[in-house]
Every structure is written in C-alpha cells, then in structure tokens.
C-alpha atoms as a PDB file:
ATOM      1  CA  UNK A   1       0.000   0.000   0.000  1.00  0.00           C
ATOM      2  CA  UNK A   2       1.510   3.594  -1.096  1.00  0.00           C
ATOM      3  CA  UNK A   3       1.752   5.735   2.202  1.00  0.00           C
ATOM      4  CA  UNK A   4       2.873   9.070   0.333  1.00  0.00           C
ATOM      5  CA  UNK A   5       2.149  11.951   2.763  1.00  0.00           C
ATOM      6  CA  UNK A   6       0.350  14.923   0.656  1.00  0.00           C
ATOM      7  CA  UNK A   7       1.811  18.210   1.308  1.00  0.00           C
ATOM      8  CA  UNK A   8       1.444  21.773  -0.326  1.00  0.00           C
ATOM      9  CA  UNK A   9       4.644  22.996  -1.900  1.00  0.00           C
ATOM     10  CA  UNK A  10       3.288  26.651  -1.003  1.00  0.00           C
ATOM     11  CA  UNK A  11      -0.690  28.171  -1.284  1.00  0.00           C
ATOM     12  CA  UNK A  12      -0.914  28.852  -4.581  1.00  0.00           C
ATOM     13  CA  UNK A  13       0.177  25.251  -6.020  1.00  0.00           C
ATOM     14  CA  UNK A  14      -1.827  21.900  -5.008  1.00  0.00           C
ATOM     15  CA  UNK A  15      -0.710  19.100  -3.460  1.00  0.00           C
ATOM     16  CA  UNK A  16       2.196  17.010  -5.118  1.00  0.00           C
ATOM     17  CA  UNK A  17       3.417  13.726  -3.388  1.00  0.00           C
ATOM     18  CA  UNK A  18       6.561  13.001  -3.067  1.00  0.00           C
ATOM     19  CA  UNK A  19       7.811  11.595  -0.082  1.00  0.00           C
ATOM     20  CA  UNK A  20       9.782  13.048   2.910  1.00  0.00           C
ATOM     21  CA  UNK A  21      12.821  12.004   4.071  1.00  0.00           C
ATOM     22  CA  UNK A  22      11.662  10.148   7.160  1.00  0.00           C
ATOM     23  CA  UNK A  23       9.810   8.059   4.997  1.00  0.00           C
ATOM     24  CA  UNK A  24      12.438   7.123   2.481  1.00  0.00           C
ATOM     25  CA  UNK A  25      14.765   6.819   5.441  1.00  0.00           C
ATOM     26  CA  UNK A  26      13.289   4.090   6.738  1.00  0.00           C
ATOM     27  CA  UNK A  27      14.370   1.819   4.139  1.00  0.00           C
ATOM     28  CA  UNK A  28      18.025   2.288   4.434  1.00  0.00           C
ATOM     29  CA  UNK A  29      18.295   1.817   8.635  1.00  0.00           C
ATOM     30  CA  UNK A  30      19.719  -1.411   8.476  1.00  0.00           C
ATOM     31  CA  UNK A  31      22.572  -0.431   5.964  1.00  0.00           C
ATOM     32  CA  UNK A  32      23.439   2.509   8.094  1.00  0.00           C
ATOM     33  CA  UNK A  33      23.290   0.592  11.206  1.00  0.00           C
ATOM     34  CA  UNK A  34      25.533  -1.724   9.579  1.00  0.00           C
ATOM     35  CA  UNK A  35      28.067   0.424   8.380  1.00  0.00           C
ATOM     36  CA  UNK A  36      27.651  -0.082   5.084  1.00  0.00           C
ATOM     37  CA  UNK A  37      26.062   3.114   3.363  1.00  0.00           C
ATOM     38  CA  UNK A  38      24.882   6.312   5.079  1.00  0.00           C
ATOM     39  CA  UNK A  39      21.614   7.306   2.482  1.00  0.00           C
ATOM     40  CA  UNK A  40      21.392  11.373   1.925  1.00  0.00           C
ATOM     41  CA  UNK A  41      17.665  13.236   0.928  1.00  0.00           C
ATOM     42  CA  UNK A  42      16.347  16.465   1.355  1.00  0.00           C
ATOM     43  CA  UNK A  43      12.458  17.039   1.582  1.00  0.00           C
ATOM     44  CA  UNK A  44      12.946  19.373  -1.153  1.00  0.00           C
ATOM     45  CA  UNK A  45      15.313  17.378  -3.381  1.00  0.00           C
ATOM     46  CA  UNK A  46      12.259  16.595  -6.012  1.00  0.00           C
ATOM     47  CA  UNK A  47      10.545  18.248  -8.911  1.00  0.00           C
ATOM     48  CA  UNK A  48       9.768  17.048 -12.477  1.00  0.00           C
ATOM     49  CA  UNK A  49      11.432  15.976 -15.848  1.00  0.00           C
ATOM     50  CA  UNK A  50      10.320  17.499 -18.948  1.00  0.00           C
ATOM     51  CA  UNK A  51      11.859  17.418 -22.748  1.00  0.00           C
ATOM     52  CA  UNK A  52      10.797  20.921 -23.889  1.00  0.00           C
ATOM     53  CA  UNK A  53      12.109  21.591 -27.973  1.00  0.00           C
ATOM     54  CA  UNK A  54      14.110  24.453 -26.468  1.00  0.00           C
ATOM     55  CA  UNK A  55      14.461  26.112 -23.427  1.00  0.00           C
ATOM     56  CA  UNK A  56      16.298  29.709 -23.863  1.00  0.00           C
ATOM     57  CA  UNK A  57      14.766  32.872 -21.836  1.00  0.00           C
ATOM     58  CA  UNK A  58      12.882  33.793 -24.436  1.00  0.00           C
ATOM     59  CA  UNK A  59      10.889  31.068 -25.049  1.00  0.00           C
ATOM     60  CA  UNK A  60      10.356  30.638 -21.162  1.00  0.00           C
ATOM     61  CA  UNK A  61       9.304  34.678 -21.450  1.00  0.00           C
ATOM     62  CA  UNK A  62       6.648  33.763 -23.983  1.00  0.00           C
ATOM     63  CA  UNK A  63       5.771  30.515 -22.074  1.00  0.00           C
ATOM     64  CA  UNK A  64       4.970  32.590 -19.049  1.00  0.00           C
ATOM     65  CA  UNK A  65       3.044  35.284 -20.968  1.00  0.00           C
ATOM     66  CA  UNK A  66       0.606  32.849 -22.231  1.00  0.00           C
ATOM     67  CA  UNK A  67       0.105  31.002 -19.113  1.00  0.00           C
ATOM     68  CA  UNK A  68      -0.539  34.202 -17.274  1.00  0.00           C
ATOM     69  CA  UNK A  69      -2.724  35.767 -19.975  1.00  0.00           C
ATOM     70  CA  UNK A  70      -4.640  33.034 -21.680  1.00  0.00           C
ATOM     71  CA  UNK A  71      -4.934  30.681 -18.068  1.00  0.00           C
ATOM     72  CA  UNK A  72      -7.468  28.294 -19.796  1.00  0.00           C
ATOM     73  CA  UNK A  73      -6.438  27.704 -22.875  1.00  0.00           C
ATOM     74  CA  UNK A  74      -2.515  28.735 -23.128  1.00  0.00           C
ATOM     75  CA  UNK A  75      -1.479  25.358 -24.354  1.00  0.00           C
ATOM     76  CA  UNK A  76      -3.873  26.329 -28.041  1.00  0.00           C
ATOM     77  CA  UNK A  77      -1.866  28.960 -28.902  1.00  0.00           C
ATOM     78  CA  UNK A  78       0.413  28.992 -31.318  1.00  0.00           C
ATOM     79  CA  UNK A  79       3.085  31.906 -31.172  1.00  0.00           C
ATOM     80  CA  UNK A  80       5.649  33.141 -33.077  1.00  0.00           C
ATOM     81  CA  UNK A  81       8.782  30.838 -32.285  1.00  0.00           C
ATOM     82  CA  UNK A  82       7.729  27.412 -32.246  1.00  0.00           C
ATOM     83  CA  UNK A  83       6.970  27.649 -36.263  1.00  0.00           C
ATOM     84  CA  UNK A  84       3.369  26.880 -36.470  1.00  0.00           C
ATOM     85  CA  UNK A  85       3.369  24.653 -33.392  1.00  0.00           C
ATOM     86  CA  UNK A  86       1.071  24.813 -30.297  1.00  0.00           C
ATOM     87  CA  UNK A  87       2.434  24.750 -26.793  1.00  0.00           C
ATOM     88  CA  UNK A  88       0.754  21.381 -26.950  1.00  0.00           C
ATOM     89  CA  UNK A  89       3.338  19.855 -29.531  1.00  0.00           C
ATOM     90  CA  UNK A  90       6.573  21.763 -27.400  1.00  0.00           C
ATOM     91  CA  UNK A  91       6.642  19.385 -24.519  1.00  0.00           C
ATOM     92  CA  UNK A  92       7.989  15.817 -26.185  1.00  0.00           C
ATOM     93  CA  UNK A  93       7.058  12.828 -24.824  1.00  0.00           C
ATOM     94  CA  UNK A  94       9.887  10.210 -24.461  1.00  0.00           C
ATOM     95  CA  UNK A  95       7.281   7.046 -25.735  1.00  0.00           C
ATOM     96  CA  UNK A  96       6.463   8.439 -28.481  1.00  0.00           C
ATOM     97  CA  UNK A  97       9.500  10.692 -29.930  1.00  0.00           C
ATOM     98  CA  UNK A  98      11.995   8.027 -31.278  1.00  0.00           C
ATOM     99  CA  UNK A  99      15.436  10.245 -31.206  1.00  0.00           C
ATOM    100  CA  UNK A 100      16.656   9.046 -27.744  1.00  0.00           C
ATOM    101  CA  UNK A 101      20.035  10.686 -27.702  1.00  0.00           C
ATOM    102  CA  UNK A 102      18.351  14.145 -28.970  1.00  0.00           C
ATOM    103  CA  UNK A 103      15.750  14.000 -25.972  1.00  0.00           C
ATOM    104  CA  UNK A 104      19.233  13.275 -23.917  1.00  0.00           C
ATOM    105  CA  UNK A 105      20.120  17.035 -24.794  1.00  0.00           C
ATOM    106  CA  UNK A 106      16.824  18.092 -24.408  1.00  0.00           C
ATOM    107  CA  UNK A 107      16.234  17.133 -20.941  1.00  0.00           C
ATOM    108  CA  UNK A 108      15.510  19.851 -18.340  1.00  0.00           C
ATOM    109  CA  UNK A 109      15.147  19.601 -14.389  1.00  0.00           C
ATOM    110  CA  UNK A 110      12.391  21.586 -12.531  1.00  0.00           C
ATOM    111  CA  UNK A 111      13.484  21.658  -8.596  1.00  0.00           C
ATOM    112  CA  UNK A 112      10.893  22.404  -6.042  1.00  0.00           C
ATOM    113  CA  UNK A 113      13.220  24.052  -3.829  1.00  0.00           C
ATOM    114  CA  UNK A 114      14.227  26.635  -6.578  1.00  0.00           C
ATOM    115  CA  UNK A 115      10.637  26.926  -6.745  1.00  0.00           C
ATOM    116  CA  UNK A 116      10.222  27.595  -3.113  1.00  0.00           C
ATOM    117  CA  UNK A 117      13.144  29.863  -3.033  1.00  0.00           C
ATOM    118  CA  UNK A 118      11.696  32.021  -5.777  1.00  0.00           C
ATOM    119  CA  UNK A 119       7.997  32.217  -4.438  1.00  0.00           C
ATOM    120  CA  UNK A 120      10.490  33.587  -1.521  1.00  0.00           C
ATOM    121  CA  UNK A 121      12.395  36.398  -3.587  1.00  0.00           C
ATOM    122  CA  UNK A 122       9.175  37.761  -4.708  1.00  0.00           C
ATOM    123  CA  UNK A 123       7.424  37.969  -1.658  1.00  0.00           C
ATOM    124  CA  UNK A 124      10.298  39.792  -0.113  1.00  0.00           C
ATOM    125  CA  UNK A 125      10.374  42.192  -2.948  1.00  0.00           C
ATOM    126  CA  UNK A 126       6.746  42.882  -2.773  1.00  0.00           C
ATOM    127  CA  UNK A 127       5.449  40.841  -5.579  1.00  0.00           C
ATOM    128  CA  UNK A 128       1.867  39.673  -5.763  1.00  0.00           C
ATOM    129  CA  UNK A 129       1.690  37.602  -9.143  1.00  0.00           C
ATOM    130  CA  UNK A 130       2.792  33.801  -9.441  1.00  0.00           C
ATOM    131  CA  UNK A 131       6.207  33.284 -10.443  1.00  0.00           C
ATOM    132  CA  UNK A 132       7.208  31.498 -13.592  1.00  0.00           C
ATOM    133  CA  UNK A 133       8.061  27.850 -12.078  1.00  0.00           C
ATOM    134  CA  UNK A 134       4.744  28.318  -9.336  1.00  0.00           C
ATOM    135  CA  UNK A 135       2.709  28.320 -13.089  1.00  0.00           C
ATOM    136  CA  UNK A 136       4.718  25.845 -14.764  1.00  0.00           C
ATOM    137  CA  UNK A 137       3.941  23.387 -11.430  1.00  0.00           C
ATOM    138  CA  UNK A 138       0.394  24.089 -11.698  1.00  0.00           C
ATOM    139  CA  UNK A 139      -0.043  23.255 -15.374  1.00  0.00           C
ATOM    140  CA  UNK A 140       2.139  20.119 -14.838  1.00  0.00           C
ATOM    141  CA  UNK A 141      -0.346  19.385 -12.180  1.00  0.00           C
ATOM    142  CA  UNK A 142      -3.274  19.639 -14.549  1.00  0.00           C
ATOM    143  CA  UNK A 143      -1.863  17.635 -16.862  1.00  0.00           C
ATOM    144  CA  UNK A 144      -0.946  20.145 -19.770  1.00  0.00           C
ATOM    145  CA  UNK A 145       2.667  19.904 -19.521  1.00  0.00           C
ATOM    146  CA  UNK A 146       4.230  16.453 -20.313  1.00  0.00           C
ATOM    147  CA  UNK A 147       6.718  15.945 -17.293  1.00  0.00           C
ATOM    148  CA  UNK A 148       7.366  13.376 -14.813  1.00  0.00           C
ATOM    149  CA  UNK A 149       7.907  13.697 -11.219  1.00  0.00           C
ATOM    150  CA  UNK A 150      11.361  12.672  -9.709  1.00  0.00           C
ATOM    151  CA  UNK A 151      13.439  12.488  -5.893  1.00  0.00           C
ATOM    152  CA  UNK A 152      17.341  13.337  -5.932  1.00  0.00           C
ATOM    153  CA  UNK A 153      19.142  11.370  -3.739  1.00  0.00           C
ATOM    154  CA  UNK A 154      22.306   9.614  -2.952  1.00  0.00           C
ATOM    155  CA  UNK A 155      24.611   7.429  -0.879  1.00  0.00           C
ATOM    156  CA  UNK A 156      27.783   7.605   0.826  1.00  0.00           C
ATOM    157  CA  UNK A 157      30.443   5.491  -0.847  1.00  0.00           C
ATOM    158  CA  UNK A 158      29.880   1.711  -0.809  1.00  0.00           C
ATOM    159  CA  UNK A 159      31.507  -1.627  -1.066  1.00  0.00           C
ATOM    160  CA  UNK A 160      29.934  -3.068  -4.665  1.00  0.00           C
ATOM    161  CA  UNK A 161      29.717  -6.347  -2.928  1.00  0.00           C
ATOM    162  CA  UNK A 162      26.874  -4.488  -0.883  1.00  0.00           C
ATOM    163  CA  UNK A 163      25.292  -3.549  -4.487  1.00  0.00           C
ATOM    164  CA  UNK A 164      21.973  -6.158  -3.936  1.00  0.00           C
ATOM    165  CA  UNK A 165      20.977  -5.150  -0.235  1.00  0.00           C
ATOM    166  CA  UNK A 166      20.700  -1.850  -1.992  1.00  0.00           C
ATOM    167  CA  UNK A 167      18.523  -2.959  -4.452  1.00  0.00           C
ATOM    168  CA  UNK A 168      16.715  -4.403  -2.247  1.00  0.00           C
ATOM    169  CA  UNK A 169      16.316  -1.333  -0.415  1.00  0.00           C
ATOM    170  CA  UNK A 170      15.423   0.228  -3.368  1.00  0.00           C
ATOM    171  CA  UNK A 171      12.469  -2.346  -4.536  1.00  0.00           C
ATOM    172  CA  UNK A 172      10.606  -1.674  -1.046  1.00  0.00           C
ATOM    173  CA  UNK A 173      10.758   2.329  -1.738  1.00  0.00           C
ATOM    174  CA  UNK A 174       9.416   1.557  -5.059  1.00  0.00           C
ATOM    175  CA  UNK A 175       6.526  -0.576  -3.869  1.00  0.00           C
ATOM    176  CA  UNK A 176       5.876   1.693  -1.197  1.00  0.00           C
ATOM    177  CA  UNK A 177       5.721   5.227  -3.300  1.00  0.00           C
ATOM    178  CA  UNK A 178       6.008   4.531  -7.207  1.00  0.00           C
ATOM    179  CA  UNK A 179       9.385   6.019  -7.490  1.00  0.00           C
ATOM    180  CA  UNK A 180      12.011   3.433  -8.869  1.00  0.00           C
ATOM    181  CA  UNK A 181      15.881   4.543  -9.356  1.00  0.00           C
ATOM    182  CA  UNK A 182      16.811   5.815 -13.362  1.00  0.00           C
ATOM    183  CA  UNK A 183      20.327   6.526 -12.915  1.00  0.00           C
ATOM    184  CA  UNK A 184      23.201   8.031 -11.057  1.00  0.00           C
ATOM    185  CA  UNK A 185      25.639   5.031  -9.716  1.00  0.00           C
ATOM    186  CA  UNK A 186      29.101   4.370 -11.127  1.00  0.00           C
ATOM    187  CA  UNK A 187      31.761   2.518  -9.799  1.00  0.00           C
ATOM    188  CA  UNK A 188      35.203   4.842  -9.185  1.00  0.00           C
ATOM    189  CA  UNK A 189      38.343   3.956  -7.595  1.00  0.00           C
ATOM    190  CA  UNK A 190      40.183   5.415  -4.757  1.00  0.00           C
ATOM    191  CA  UNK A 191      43.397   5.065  -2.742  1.00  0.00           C
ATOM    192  CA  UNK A 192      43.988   3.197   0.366  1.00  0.00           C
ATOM    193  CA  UNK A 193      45.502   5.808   2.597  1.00  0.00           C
ATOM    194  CA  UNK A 194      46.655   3.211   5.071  1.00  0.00           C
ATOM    195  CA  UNK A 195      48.463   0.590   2.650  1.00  0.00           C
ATOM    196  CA  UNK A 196      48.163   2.796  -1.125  1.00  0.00           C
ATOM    197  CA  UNK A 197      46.086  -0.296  -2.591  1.00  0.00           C
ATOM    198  CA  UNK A 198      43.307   1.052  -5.106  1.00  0.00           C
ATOM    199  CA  UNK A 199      40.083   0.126  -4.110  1.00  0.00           C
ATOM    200  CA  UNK A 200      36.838   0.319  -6.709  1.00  0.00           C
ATOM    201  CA  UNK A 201      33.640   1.818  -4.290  1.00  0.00           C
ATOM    202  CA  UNK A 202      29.981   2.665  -5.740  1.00  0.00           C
ATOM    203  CA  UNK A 203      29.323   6.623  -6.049  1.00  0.00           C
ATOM    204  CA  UNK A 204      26.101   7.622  -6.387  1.00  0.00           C
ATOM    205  CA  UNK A 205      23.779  10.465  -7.697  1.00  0.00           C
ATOM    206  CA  UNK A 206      20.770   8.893  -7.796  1.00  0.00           C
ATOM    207  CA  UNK A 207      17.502   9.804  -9.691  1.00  0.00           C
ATOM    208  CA  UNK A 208      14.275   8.077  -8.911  1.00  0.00           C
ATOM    209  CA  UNK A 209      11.079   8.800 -11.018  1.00  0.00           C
ATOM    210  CA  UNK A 210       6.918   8.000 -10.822  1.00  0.00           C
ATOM    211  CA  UNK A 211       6.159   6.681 -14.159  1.00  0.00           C
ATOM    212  CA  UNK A 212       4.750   3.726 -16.180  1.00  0.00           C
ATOM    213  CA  UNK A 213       6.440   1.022 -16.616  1.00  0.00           C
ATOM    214  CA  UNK A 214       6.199   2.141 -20.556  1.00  0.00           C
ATOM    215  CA  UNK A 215       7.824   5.257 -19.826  1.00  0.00           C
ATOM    216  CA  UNK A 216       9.845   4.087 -17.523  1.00  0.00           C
ATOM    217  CA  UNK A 217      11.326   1.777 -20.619  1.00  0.00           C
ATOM    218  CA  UNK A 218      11.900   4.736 -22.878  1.00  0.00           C
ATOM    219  CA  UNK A 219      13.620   6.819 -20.127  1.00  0.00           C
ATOM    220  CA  UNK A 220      16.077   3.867 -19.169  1.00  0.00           C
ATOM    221  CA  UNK A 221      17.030   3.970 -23.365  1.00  0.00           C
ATOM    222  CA  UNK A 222      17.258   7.708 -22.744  1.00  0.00           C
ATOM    223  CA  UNK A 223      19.315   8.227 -19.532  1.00  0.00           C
ATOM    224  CA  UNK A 224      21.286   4.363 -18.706  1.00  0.00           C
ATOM    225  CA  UNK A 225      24.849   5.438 -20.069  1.00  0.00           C
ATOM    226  CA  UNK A 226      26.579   3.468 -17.251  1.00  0.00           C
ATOM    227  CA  UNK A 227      26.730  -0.399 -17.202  1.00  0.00           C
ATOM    228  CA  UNK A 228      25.957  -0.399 -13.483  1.00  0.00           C
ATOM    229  CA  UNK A 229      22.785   1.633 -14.035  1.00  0.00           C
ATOM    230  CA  UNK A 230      21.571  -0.993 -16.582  1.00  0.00           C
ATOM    231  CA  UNK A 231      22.502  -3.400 -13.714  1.00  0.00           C
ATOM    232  CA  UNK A 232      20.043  -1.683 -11.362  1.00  0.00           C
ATOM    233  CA  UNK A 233      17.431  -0.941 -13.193  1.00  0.00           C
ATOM    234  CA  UNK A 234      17.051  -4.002 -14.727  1.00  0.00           C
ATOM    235  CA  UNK A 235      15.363  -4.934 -11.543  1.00  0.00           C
ATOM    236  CA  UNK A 236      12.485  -2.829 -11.873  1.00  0.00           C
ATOM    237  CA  UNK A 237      11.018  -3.342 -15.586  1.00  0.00           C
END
C-alpha cells in the first residue's frame, strides 16, 4: 500500500506527493546501522522531468506570458517561435518521440526548492503575481505539460559487494511510493591511505522517477549510459 504523505509545496500550487525524508529513510536503517552506506535526501530534493524543444529565456518569457494571460487555454496557442506549433506539440514525450540521444540534450530539471526559493524572492520584494516555475507546477499538475515527477538522492560510498541489499532497499521504496531509481551510480576507484592499494567503491547520484512502466522503458534507453545503471534498473522493468 503507497503511504505518500500529501503536502502543499506553497498556497498557490496543489498538493504534489513526493515523499519526505523520514519516509524514504526508513528503508536504508539497516545499511546505516551496519556500516555499510549512510543514504542522503532532502524534503525538497524533487521536482519534475520534462523534454521541452528548447528552453532559452525567451521562449520561457513567452511561455509565461501565455500562461498568465490566456490561463485556460494557453497550451492552443500557437506563437511566433515554435513555427506553427502549439504549446501542446513543445513538450515531447519520451514514448512516443523516437530520437533518444536528442531528448538526452533536451532534458531539463524543474526543482521544487528553486521553486520555493523564488515564491520567496518575490514575496520579499513585494510581488503579488505567481512566479514562472509556481505556473509551470500548476499546469504540470493539470496535466498540460508532459513531465514526470522525480526524488534526488544519494549514498555515501559503498563496497559493490553491498550492491543487492541496496537494491533491495530500493524495490521496497518503489513498492511503497512509485518512485524506482533511473540513474546516477558508477563505480570509481580510490586510494587506500593506510596501505596505497586502489580500491573500486559505488558513487552515487541517484535519480528516482513515478512513471509507467512504458515510460519508464523509454527513459532507461534515454538516460542508462553506465553499465551499473543498466545493472540496477534491470530490476524494476
């Protein structure tokens, strides 16, 4: 059973689960208890993945004019740079767009704490209106904007032959809250200091996304550059 805790990122954005780090901790007790990884979250590491066709200011300017000025039905219109497109065509969707290693450079990152720290800025300034990212959230949320939720986490350094207690780990958070890991671990080396021996560890970066097990597919093709993250996620299609 999913035990997501609903939260509001701030007033003028609905509720978005994701969960907190008490939650996620949970998992991961044992392997700190034992020494063997220390795991490292922040209630605010999280947002959403999107594959806009471009993403310079001025397209975000004329993004944000339209979803301030024409609320309802923004995603009709058809302006000036996207060439005859609608905002409804901008947002690619990784299942059905078959260039993989073009939606690779395409990829952009949507942090709720940069969206909590600029609701912040403007308040302190004065401002009344919603800020670009508190719009972009709420038209993600109404499902106009093609993007998929994700956590940011990681792990201290590990022993690979700790790799599949992990995993493990890893399979209960994803059949507690939907989120299963994409990528971010890679084996590197490092020096003994006491005897100089070179020693290989797991490093981590880890993203974790909500999606179908479809999507989830086409992101693996998209994102799984490492052998190791093949490894892992091979244990969750």
């Amino acid at each position: 059973m999913k035990y997501l805790k609903s939260y509001k990122v701030f007033e003028s954005v609905g509720k978005i689960n994701f969960p907190t780090y008490n939650e996620l901790h949970d998992f991961f007790v044992e392997l700190e208890d034992d020494e063997i990884t220390k795991f490292n979250y922040k209630d605010d590491n999280n947002g959403y993945l999107f594959f806009p066709q471009k993403w310079d200011i001025h397209t975000k300017s004329t993004l944000y004019y339209d979803m301030t000025w024409k609320e309802k039905n923004w995603h009709e219109e058809k302006p000036y740079d996207l060439l005859g497109d609608a905002w409804s065509d901008f947002f690619l969707d990784p299942v059905t767009y078959r260039d993989k290693a073009w939606l690779r450079r395409r990829a952009e990152w949507i942090n709720m704490d940069d969206v909590k720290s600029k609701r912040t800025n403007v308040k302190q300034l004065g401002g009344e209106g919603k800020t670009f990212e508190e719009l972009f959230i709420e038209n993600v949320e109404r499902g106009l904007i093609k993007a998929f939720p994700f956590i940011y986490c990681s792990f201290n350094i590990f022993d690979p032959k700790h790799l599949d207690l992990v995993i493990e780990r890893l399979k209960m958070v994803y059949e507690a809250t939907d989120f299963r890991p994409l990528f971010g671990f890679w084996k590197e080396d490092f020096v003994d200091e006491d005897n100089g021996d070179v020693i290989t560890l797991i490093n981590s970066n880890l993203y974790l996304v909500n999606v179908t097990d479809e999507e989830y597919k086409n992101l693996i093709e998209i994102f799984n550059d490492h052998k190791l993250d093949k490894q892992v996620t091979n244990h969750f299609i």
